[in-house]
N, C-alpha and C. Protein backbone atom coordinates (compact mmCIF):
# COMPACT_ATOMS: atom_id res chain seq x y z
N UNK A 1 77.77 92.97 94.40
CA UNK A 1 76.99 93.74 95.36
C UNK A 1 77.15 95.23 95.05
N UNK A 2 76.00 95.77 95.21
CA UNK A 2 76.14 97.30 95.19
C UNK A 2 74.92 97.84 95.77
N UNK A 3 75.23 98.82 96.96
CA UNK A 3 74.49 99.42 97.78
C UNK A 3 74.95 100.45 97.69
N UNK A 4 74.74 101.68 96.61
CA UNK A 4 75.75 103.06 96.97
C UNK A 4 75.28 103.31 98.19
N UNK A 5 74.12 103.62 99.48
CA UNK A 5 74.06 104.11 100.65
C UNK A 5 75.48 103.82 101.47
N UNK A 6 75.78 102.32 100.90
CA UNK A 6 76.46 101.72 102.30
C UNK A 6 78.18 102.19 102.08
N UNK A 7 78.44 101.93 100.73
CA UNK A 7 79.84 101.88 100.13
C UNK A 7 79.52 102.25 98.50
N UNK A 8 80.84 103.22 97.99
CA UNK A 8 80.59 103.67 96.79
C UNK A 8 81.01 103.21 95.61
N UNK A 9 81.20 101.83 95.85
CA UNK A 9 81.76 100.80 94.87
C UNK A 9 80.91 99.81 94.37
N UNK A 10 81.10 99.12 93.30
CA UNK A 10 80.26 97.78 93.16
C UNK A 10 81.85 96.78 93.59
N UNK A 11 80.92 95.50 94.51
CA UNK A 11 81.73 95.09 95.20
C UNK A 11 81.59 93.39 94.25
N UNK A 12 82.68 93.16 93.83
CA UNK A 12 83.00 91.69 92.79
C UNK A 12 83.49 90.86 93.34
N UNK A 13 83.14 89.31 93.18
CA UNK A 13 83.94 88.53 93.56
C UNK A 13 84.69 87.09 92.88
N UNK A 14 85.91 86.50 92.70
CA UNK A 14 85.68 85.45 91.78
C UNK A 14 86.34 84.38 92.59
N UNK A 15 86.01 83.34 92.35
CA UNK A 15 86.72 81.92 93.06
C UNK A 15 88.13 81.82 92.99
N UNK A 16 88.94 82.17 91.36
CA UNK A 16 90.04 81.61 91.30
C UNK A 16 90.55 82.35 90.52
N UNK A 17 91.81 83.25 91.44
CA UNK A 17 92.12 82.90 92.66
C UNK A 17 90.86 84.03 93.23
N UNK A 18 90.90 83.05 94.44
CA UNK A 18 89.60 83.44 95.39
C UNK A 18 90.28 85.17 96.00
N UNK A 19 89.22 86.38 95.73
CA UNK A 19 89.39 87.59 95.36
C UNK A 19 88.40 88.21 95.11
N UNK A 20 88.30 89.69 95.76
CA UNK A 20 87.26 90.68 95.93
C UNK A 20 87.93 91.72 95.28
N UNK A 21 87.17 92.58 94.60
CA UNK A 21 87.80 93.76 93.78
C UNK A 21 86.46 94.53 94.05
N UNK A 22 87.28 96.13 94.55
CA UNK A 22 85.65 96.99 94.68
C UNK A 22 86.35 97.97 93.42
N UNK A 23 85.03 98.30 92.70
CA UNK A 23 84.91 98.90 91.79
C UNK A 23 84.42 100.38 91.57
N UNK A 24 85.34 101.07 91.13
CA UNK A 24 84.58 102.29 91.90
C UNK A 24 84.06 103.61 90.94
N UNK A 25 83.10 104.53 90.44
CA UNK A 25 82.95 104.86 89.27
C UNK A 25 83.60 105.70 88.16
N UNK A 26 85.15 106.21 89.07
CA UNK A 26 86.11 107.01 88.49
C UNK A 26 86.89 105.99 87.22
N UNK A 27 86.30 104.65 87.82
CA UNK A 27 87.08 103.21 86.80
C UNK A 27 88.04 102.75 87.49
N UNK A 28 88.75 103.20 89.18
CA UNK A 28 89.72 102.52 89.41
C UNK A 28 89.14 101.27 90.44
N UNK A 29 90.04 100.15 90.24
CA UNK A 29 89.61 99.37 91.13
C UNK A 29 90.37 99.06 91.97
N UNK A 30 90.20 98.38 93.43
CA UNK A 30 90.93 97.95 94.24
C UNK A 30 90.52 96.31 94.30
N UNK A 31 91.67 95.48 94.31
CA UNK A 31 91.78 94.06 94.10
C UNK A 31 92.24 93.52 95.74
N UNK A 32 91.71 92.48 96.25
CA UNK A 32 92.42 92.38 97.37
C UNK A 32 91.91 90.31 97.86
N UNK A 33 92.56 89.65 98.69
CA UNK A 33 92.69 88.75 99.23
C UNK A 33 93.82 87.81 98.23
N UNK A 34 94.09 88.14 97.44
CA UNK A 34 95.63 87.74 97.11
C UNK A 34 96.18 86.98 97.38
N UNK A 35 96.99 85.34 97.82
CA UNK A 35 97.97 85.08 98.07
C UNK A 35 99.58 85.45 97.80
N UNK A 36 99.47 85.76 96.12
CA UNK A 36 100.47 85.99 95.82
C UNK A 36 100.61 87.15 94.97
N UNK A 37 101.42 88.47 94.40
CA UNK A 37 101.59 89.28 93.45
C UNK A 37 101.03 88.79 92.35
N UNK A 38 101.14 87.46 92.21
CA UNK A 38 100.88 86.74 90.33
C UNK A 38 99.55 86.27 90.58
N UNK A 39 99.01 86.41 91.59
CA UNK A 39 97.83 85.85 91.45
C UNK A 39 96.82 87.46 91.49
N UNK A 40 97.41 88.64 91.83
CA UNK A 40 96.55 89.65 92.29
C UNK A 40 96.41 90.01 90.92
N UNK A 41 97.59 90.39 89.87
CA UNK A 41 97.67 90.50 89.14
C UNK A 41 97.05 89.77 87.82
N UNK A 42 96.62 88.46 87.72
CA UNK A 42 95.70 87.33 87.24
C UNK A 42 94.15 88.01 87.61
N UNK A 43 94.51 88.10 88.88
CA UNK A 43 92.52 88.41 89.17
C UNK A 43 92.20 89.97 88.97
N UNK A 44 93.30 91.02 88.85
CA UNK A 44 92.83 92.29 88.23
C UNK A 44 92.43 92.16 86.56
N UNK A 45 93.59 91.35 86.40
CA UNK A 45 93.22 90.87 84.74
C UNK A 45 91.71 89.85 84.43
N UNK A 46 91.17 89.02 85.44
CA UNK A 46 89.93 88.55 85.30
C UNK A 46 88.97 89.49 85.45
N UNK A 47 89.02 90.41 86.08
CA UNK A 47 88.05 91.28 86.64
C UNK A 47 87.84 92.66 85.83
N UNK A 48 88.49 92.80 85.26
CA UNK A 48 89.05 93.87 84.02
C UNK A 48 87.98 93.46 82.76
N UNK A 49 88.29 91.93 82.52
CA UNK A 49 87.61 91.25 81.40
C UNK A 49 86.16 91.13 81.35
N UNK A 50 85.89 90.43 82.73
CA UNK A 50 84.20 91.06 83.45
C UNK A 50 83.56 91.35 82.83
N UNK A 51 84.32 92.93 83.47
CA UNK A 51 83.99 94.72 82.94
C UNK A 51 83.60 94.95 81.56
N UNK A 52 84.82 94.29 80.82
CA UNK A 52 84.73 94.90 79.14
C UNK A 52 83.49 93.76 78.41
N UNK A 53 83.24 92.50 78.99
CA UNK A 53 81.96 91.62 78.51
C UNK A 53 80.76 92.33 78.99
N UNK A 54 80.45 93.01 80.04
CA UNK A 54 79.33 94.01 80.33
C UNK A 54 79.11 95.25 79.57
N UNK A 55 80.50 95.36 78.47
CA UNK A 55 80.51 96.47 77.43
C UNK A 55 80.86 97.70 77.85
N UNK A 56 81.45 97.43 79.01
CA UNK A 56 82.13 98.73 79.79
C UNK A 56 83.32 99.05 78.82
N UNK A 57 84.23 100.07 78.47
CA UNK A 57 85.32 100.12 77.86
C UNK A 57 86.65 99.81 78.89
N UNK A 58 86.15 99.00 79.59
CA UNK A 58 87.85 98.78 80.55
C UNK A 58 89.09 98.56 80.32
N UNK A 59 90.26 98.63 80.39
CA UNK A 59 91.55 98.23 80.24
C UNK A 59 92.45 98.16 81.62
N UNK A 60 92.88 97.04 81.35
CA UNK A 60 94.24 96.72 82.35
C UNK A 60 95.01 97.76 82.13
N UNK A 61 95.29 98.65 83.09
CA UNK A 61 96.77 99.03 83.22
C UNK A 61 97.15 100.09 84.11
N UNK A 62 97.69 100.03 84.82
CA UNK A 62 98.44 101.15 85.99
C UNK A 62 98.69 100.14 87.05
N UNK A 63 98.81 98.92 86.93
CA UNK A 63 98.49 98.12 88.10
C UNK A 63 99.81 98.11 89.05
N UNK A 64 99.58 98.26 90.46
CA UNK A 64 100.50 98.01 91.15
C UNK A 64 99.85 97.62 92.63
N UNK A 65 100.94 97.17 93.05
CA UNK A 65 100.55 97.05 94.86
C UNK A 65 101.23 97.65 95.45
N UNK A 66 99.84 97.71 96.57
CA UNK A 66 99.77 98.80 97.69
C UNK A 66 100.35 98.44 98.83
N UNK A 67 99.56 97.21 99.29
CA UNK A 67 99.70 96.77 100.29
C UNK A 67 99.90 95.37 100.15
N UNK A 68 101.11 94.76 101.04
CA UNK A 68 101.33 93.17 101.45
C UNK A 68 100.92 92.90 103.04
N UNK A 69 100.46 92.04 103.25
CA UNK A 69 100.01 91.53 104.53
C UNK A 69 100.35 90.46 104.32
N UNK A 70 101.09 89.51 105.68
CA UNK A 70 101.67 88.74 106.34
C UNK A 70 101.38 88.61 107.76
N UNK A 71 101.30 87.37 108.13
CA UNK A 71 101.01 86.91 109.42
C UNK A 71 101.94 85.63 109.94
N UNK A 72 102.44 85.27 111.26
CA UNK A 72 103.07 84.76 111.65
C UNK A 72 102.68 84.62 112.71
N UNK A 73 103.49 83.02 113.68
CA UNK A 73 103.36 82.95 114.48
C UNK A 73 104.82 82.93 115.66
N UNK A 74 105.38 83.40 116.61
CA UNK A 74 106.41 83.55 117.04
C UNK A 74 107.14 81.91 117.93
N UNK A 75 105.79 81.77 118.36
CA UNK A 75 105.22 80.27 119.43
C UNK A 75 106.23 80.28 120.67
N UNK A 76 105.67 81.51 120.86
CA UNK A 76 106.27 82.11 122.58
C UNK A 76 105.28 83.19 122.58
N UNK A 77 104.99 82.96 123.91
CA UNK A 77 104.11 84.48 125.03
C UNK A 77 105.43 86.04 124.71
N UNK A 78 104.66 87.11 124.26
CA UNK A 78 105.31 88.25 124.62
C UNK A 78 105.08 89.30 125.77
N UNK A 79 106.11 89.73 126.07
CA UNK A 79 105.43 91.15 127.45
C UNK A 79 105.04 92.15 126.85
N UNK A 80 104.09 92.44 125.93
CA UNK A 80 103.85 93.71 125.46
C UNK A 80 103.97 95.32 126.24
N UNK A 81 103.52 95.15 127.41
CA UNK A 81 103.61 96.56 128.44
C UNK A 81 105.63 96.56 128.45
N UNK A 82 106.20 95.52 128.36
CA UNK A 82 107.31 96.43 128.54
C UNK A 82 108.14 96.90 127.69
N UNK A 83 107.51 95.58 126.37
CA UNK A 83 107.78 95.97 124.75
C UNK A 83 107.78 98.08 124.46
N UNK A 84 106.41 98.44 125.04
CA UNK A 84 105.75 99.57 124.60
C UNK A 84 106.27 100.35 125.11
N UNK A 85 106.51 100.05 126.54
CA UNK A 85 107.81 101.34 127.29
C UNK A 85 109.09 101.56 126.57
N UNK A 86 109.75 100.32 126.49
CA UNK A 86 110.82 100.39 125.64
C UNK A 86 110.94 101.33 124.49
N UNK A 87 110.38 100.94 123.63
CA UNK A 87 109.77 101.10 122.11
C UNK A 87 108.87 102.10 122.22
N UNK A 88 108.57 103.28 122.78
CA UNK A 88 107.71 104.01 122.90
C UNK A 88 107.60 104.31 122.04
N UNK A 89 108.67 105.51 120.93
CA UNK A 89 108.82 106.13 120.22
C UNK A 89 107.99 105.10 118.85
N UNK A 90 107.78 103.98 118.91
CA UNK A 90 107.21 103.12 117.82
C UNK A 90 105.87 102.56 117.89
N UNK A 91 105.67 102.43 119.19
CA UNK A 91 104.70 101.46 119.65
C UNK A 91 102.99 102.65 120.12
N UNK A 92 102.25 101.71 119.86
CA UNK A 92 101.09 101.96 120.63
C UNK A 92 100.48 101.08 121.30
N UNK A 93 100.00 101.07 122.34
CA UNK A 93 99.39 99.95 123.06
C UNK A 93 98.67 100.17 124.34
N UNK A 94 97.10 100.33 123.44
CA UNK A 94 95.80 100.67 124.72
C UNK A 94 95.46 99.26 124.87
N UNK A 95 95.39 98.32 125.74
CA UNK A 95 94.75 96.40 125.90
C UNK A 95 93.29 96.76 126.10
N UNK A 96 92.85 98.13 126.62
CA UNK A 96 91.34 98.60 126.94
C UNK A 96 90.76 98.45 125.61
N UNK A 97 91.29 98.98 124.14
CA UNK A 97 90.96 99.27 123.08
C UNK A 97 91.10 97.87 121.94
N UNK A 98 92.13 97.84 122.13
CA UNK A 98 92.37 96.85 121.28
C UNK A 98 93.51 95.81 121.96
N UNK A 99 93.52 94.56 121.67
CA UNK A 99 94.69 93.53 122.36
C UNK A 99 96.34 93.47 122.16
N UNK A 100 95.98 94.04 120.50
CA UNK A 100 97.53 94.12 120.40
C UNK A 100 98.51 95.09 120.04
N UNK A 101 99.89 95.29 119.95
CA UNK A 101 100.60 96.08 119.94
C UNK A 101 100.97 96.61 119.06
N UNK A 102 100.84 97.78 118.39
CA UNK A 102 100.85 98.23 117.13
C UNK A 102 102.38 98.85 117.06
N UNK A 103 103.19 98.28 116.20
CA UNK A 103 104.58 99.20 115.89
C UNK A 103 104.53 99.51 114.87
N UNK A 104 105.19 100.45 114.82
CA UNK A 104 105.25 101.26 113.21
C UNK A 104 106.74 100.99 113.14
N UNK A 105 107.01 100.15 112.20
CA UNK A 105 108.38 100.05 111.68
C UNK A 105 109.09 101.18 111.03
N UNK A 106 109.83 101.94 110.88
CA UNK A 106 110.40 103.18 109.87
C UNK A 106 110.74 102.29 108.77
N UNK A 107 111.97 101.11 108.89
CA UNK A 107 112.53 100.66 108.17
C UNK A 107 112.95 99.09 107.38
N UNK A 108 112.22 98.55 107.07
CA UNK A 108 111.24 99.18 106.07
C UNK A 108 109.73 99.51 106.75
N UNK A 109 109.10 100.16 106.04
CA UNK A 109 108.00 100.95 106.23
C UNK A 109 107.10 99.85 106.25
N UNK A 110 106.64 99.43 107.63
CA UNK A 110 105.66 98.13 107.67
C UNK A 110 105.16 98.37 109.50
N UNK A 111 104.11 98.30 109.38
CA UNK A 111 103.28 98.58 110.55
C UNK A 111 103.05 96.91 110.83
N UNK A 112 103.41 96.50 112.50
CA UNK A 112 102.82 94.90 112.70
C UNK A 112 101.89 94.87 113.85
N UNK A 113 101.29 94.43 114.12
CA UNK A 113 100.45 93.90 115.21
C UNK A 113 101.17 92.95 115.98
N UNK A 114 101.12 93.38 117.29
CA UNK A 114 101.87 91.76 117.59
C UNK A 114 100.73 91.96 119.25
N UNK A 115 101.04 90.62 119.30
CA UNK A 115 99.91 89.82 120.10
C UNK A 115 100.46 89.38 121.49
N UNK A 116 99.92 89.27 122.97
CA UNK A 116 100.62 88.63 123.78
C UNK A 116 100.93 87.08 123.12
N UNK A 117 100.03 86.38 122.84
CA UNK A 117 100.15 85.04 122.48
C UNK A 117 101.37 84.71 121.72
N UNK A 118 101.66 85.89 120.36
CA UNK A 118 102.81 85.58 120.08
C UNK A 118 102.60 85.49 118.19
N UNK A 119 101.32 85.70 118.21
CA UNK A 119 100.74 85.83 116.90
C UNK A 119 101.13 87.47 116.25
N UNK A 120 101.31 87.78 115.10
CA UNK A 120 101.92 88.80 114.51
C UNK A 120 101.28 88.96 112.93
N UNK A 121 100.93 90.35 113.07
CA UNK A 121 100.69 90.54 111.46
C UNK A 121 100.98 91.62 111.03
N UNK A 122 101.53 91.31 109.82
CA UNK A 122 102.08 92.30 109.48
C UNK A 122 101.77 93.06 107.86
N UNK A 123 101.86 94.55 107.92
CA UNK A 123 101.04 95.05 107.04
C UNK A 123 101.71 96.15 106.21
N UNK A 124 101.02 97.10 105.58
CA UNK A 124 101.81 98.31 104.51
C UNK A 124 102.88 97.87 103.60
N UNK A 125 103.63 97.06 103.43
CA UNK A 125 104.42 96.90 103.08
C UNK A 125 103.99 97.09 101.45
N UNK A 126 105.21 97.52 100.64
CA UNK A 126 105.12 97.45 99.03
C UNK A 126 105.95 96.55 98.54
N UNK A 127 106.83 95.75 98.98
CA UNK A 127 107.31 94.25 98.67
C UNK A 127 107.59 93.56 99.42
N UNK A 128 107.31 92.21 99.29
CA UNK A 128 107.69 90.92 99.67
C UNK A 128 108.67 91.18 100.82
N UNK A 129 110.15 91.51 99.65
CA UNK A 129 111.20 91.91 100.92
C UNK A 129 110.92 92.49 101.92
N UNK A 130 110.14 93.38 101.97
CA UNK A 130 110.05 94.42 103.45
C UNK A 130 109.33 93.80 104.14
N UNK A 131 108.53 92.60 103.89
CA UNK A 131 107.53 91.73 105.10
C UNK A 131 108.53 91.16 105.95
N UNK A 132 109.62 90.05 104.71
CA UNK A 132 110.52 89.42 105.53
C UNK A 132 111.04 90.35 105.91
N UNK A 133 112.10 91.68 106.06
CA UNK A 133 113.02 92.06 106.65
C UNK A 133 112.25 92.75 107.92
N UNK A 134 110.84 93.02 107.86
CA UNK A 134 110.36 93.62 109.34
C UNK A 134 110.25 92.26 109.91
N UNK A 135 109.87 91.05 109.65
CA UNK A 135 109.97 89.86 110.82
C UNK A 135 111.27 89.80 111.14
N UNK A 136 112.30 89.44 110.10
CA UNK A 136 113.88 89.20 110.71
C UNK A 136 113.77 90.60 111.95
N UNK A 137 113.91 91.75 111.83
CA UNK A 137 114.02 92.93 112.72
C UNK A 137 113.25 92.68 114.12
N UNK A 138 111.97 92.41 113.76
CA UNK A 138 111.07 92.31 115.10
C UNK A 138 111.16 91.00 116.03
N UNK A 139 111.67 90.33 115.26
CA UNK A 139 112.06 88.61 115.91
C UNK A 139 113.01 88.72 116.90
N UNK A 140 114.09 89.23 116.28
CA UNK A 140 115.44 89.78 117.06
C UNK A 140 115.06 90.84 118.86
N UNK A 141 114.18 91.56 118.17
CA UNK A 141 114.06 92.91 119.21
C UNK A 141 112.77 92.13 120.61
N UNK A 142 111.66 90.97 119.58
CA UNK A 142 110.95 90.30 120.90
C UNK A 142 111.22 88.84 121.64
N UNK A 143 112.64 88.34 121.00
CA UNK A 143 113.30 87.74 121.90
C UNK A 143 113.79 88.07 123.33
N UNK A 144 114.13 89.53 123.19
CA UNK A 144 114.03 90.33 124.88
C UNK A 144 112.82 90.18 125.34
N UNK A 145 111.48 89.94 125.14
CA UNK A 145 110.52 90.33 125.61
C UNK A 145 109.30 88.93 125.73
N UNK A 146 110.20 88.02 125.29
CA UNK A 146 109.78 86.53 125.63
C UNK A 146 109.19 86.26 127.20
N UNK A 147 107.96 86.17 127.29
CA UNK A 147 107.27 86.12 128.75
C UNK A 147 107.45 84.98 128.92
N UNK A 148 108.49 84.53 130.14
CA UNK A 148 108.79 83.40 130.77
C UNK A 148 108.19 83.15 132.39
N UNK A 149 107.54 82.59 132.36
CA UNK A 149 106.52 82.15 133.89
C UNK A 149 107.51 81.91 134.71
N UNK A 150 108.13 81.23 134.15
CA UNK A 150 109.38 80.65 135.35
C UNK A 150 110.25 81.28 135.72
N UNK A 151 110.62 82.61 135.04
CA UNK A 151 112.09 83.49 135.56
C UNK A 151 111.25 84.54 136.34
N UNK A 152 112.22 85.00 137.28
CA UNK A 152 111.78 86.19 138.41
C UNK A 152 111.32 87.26 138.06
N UNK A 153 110.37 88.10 138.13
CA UNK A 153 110.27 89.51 137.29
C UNK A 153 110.53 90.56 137.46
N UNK A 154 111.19 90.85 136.66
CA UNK A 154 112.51 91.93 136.80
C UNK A 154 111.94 93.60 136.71
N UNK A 155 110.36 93.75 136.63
CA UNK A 155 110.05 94.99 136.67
C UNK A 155 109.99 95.89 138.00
């Protein structure tokens, strides 16, 4: 696809692994829907090849990641309003705007969404490790904040 009005990329796609790469005319591209590092890395290298059969002069190389995204489920209700008081200094949370609770982790550097339902996603991250170590961190901190119907409410 390519509409320069809409977006200034030509926008690619390939089945396997299933993956969108926008292309953009400086030559850099952005690769994205990924499952895994080895697979992003496979489909920058398919998409590279594309390029150079259209007689473009392309080459693989500078490749790195930007971003990891992760999603989870907790399978417990959270109190977000008292999450956000708490956690001010981290948290944002308009329910008018959007539903869920945005924290900005410092450490590691990973921004999550988290959901009353209990659903969580989590984002920015530049490795693997820092997905898991912001769930271990945030698991710990919304066990306080487990919305229980049945206990008295303590606000």
């Amino acid at each position: 696809e390519y509409n320069p009005k809409r977006f200034a990329a030509v926008i690619m796609r390939i089945r396997e692994p299933k993956t969108t790469a926008l292309i953009f005319s400086s030559g850099k591209m952005v690769c994205t829907g990924a499952k895994s590092e080895d697979n992003a890395r496979l489909a920058a290298r398919k998409f590279a090849r594309i390029i150079q059969k259209l007689d473009f002069p392309a080459q693989f190389k500078e490749f790195k990641i930007q971003n990891i995204v992760g999603s989870c489920d907790v399978k417990f209700p959270i109190r977000l309003e008292l999450l956000a008081v708490r956690h001010a200094s981290y948290c944002s949370y308009e329910p008018e705007l959007f539903p869920g609770l945005i924290y900005r982790m410092i450490d590691p550097k990973v921004v999550l969404l988290i959901f009353v339902s209990g659903k969580i996603v989590l984002t920015g991250a530049k490795e693997k490790s820092h997905i898991h170590e912001a769930f271990r961190l945030i698991y710990e901190t919304l066990q306080e904040y487990k919305n229980d119907p049945t206990a008295e409410d303590e606000d």
